[in-house]
PDB file of N, CA and C in Angstrom:
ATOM      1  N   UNK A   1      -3.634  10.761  13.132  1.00  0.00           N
ATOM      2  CA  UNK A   1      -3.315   9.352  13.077  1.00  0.00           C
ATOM      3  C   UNK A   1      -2.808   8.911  14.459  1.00  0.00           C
ATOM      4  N   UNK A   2      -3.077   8.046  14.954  1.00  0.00           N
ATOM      5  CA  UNK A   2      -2.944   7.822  15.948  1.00  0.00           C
ATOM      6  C   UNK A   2      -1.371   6.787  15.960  1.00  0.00           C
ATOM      7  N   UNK A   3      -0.791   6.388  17.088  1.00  0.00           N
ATOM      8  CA  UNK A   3       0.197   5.844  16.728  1.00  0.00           C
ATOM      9  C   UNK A   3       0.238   3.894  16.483  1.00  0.00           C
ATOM     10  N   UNK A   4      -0.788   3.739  16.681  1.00  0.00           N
ATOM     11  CA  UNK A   4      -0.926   1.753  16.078  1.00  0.00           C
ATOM     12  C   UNK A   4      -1.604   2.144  14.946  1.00  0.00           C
ATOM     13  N   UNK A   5      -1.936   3.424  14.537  1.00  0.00           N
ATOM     14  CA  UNK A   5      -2.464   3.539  13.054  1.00  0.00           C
ATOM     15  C   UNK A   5      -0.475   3.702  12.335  1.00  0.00           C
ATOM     16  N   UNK A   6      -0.096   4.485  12.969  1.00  0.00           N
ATOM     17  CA  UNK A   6       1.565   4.801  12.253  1.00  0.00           C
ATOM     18  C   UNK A   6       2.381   3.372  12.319  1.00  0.00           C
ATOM     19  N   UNK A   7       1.913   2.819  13.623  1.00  0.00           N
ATOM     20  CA  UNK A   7       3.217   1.548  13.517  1.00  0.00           C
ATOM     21  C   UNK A   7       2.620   0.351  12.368  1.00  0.00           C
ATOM     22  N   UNK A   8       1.096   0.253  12.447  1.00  0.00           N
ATOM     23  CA  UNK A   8       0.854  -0.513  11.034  1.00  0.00           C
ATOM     24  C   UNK A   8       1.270  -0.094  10.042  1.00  0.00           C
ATOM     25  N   UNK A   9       1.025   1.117   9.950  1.00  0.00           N
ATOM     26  CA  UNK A   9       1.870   1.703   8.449  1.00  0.00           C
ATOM     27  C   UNK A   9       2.997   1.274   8.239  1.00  0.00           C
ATOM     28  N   UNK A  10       4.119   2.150   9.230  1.00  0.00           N
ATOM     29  CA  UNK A  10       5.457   1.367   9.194  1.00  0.00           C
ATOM     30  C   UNK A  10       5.360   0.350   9.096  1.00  0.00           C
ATOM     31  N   UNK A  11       5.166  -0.349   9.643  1.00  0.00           N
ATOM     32  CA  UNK A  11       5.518  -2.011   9.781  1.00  0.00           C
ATOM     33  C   UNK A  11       5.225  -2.471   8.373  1.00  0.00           C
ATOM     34  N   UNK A  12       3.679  -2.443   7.729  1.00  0.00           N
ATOM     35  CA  UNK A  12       3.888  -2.755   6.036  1.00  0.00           C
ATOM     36  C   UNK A  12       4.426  -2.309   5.429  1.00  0.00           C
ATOM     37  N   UNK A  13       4.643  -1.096   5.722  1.00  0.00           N
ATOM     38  CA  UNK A  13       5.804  -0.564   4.261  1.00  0.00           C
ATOM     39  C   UNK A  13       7.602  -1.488   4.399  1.00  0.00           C
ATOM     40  N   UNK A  14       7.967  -1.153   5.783  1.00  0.00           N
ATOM     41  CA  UNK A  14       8.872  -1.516   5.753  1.00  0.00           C
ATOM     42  C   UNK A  14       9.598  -3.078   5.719  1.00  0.00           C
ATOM     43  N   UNK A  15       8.533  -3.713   5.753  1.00  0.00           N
ATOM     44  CA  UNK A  15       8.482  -5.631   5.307  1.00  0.00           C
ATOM     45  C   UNK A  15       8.292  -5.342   3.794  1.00  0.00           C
ATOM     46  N   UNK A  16       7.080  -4.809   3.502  1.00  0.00           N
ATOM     47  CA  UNK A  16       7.265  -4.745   2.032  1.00  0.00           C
ATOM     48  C   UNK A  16       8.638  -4.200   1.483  1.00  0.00           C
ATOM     49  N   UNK A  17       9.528  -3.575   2.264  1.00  0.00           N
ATOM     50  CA  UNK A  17      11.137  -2.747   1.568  1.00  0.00           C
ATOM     51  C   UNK A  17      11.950  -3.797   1.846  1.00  0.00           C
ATOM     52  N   UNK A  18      11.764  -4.470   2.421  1.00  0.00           N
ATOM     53  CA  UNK A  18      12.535  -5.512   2.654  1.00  0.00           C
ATOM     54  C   UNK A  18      11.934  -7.157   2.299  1.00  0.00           C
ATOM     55  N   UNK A  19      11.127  -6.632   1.370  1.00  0.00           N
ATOM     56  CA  UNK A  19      10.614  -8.121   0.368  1.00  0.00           C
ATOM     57  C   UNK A  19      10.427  -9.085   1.335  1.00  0.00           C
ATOM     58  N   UNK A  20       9.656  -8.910   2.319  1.00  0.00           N
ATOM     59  CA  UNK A  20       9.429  -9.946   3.446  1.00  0.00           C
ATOM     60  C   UNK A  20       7.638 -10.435   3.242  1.00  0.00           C
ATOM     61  N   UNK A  21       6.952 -11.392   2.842  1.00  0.00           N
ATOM     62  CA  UNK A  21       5.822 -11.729   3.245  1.00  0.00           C
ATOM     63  C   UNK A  21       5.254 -11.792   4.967  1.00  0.00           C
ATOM     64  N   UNK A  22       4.295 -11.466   5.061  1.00  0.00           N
ATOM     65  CA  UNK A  22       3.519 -11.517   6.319  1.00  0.00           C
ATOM     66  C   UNK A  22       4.315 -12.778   7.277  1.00  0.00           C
ATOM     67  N   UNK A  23       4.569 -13.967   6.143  1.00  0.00           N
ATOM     68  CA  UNK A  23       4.699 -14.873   6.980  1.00  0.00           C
ATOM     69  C   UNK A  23       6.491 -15.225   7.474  1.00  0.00           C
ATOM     70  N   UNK A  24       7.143 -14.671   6.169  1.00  0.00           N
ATOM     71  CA  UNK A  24       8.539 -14.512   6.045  1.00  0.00           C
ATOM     72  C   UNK A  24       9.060 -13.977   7.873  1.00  0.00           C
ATOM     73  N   UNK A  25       7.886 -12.295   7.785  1.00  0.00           N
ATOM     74  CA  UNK A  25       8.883 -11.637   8.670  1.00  0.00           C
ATOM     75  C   UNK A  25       8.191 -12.676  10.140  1.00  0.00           C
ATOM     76  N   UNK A  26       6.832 -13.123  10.015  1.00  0.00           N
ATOM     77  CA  UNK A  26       6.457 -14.001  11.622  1.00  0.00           C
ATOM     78  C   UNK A  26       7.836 -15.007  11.847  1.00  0.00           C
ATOM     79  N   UNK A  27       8.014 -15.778  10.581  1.00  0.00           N
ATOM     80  CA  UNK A  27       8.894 -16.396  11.491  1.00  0.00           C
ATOM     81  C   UNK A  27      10.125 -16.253  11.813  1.00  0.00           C
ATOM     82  N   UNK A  28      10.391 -14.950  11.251  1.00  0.00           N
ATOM     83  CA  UNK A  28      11.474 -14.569  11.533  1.00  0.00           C
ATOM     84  C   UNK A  28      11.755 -14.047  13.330  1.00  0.00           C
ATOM     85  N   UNK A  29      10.612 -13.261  13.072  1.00  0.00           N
ATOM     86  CA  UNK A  29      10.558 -12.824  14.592  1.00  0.00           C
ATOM     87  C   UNK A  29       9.447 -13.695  16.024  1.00  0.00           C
ATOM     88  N   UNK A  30       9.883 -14.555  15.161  1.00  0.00           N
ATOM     89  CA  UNK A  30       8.924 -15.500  15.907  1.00  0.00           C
ATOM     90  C   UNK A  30       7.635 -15.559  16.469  1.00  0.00           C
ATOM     91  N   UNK A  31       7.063 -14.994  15.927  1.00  0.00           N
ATOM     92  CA  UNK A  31       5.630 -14.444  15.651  1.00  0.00           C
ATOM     93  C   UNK A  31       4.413 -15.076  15.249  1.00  0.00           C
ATOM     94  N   UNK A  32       2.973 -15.335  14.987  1.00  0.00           N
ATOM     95  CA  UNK A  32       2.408 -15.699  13.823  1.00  0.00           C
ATOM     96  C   UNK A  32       1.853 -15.148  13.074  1.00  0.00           C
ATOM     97  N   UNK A  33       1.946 -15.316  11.811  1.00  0.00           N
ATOM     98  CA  UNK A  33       1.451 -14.742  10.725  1.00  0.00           C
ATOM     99  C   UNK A  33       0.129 -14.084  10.967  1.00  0.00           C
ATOM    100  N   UNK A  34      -1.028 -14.536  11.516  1.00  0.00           N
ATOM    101  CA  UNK A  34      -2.069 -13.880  11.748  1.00  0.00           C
ATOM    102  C   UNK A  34      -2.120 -12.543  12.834  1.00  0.00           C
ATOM    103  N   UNK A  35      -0.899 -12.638  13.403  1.00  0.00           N
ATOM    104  CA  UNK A  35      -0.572 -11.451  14.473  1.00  0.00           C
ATOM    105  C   UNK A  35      -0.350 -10.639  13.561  1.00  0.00           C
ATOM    106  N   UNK A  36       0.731 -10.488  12.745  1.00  0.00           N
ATOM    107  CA  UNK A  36       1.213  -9.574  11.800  1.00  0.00           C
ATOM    108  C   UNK A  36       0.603  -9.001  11.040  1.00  0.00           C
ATOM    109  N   UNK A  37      -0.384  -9.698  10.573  1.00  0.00           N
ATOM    110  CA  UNK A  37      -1.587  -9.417  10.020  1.00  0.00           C
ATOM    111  C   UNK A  37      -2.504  -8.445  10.597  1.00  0.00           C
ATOM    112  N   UNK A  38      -2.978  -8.622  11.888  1.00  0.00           N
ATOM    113  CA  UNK A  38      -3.745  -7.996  12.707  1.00  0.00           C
ATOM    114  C   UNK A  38      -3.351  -6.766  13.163  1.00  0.00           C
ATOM    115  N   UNK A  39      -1.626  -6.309  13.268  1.00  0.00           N
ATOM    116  CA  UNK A  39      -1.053  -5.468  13.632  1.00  0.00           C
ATOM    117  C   UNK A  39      -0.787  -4.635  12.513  1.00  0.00           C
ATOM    118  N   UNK A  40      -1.012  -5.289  11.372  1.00  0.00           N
ATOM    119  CA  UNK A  40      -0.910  -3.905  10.036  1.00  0.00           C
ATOM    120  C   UNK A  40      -2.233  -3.883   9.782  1.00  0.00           C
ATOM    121  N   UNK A  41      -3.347  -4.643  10.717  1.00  0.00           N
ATOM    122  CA  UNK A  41      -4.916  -3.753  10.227  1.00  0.00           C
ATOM    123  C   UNK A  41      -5.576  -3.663  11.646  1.00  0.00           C
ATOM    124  N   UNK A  42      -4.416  -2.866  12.382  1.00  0.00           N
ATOM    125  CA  UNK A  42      -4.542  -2.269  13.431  1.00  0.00           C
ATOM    126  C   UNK A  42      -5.689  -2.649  14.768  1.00  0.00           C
ATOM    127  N   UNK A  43      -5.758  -4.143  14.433  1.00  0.00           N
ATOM    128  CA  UNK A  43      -6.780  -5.109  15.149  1.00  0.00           C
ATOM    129  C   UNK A  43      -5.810  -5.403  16.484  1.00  0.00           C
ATOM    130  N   UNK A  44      -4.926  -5.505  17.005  1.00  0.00           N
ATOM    131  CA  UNK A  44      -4.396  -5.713  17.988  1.00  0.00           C
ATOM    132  C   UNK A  44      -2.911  -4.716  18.599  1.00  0.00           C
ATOM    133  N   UNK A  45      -2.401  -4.378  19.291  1.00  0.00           N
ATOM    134  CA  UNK A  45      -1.332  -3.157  19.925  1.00  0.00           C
ATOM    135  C   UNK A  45      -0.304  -3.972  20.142  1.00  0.00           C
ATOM    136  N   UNK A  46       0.864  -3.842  19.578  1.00  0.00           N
ATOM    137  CA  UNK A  46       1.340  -4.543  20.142  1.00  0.00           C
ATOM    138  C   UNK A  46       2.178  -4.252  21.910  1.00  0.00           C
ATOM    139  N   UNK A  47       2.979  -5.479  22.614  1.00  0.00           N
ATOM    140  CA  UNK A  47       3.645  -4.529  23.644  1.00  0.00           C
ATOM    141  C   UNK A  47       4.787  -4.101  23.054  1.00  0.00           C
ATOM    142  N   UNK A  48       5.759  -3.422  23.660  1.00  0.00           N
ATOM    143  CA  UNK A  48       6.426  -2.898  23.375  1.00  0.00           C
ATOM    144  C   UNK A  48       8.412  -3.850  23.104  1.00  0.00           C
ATOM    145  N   UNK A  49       7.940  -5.113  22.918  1.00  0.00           N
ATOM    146  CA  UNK A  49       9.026  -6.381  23.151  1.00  0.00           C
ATOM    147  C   UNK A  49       8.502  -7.033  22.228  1.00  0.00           C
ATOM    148  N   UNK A  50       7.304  -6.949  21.455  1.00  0.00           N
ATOM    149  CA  UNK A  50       7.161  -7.215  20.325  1.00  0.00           C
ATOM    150  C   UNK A  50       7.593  -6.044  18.908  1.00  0.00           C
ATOM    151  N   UNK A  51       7.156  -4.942  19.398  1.00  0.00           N
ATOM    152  CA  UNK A  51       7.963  -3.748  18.377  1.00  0.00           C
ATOM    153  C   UNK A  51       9.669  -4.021  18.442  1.00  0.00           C
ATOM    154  N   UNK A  52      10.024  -3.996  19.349  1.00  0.00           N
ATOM    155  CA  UNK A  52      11.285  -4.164  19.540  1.00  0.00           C
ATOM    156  C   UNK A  52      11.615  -5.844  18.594  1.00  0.00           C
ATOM    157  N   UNK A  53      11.564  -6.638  18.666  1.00  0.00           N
ATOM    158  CA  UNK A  53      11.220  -7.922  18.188  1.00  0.00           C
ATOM    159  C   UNK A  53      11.776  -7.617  16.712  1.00  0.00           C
ATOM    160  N   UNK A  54      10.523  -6.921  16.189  1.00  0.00           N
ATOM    161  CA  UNK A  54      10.151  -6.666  14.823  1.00  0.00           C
ATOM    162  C   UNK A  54      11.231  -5.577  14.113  1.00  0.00           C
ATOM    163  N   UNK A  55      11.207  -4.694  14.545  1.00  0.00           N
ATOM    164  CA  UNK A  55      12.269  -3.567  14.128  1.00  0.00           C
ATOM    165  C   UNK A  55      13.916  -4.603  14.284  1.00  0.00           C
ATOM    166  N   UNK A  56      14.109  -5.262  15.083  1.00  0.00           N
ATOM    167  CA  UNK A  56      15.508  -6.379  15.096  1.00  0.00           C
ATOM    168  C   UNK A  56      15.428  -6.854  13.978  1.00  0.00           C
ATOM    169  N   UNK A  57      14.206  -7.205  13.455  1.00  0.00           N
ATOM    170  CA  UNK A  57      14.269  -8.169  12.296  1.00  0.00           C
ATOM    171  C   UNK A  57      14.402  -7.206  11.397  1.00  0.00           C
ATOM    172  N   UNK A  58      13.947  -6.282  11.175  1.00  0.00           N
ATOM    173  CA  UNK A  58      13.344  -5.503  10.014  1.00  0.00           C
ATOM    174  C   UNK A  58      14.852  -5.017   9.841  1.00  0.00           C
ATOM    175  N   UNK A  59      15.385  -4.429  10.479  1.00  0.00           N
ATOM    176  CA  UNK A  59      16.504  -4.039  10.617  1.00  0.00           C
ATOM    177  C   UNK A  59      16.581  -2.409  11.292  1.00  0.00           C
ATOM    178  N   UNK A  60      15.572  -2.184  11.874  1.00  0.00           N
ATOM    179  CA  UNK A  60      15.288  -0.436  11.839  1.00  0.00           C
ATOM    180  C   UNK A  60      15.076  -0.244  13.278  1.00  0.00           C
ATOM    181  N   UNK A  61      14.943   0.719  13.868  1.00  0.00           N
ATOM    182  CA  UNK A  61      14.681   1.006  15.430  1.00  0.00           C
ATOM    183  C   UNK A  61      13.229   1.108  15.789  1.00  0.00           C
ATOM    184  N   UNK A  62      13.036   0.954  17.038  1.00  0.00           N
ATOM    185  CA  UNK A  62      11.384   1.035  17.924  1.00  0.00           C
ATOM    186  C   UNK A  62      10.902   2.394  17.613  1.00  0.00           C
ATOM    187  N   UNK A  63      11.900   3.658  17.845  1.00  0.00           N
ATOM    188  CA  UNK A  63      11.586   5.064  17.483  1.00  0.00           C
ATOM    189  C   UNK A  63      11.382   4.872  16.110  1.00  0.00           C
ATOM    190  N   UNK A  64      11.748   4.526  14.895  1.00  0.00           N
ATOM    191  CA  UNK A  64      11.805   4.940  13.498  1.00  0.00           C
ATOM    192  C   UNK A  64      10.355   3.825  13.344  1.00  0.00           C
ATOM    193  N   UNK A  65      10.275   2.430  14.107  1.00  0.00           N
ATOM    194  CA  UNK A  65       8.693   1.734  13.862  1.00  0.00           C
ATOM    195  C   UNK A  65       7.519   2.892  14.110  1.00  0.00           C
ATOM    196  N   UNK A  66       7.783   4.075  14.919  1.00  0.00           N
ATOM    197  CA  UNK A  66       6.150   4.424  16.131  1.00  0.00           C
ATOM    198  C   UNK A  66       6.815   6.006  15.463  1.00  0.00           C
ATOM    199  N   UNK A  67       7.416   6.743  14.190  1.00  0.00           N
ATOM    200  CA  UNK A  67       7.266   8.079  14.135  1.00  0.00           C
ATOM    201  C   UNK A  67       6.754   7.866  12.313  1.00  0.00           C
TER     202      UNK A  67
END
């Protein structure tokens, strides 16, 4: 598995643990919904200030998003 195959993973599971819709967690992290989208079906990488971004919101770290 490669690792934007692992951080999509993470990233849906852990919005889904935290009862967040696609669009819930975009605007949370100020994002758009179709990014979020694209990044849990591994259509785009994100940089690394967007992981960071996301894990703030999520509540979890950049290491625990990418293992």
């Amino acid at each position: 598995m490669t690792i934007r195959e692992t951080f999509a993973r993470n990233l849906k599971t852990m919005r889904n643990a935290k009862g967040l819709s696609q669009e819930e967690l975009a605007h949370l992290a100020k994002l758009d919904r179709t990014y979020i989208s694209s990044l849990e079906r591994c259509i785009y990488s994100p940089t690394i200030d967007v992981v960071d971004q996301i894990a703030h919101v999520l509540g979890t770290t950049v290491p625990e998003m990418l293992t």
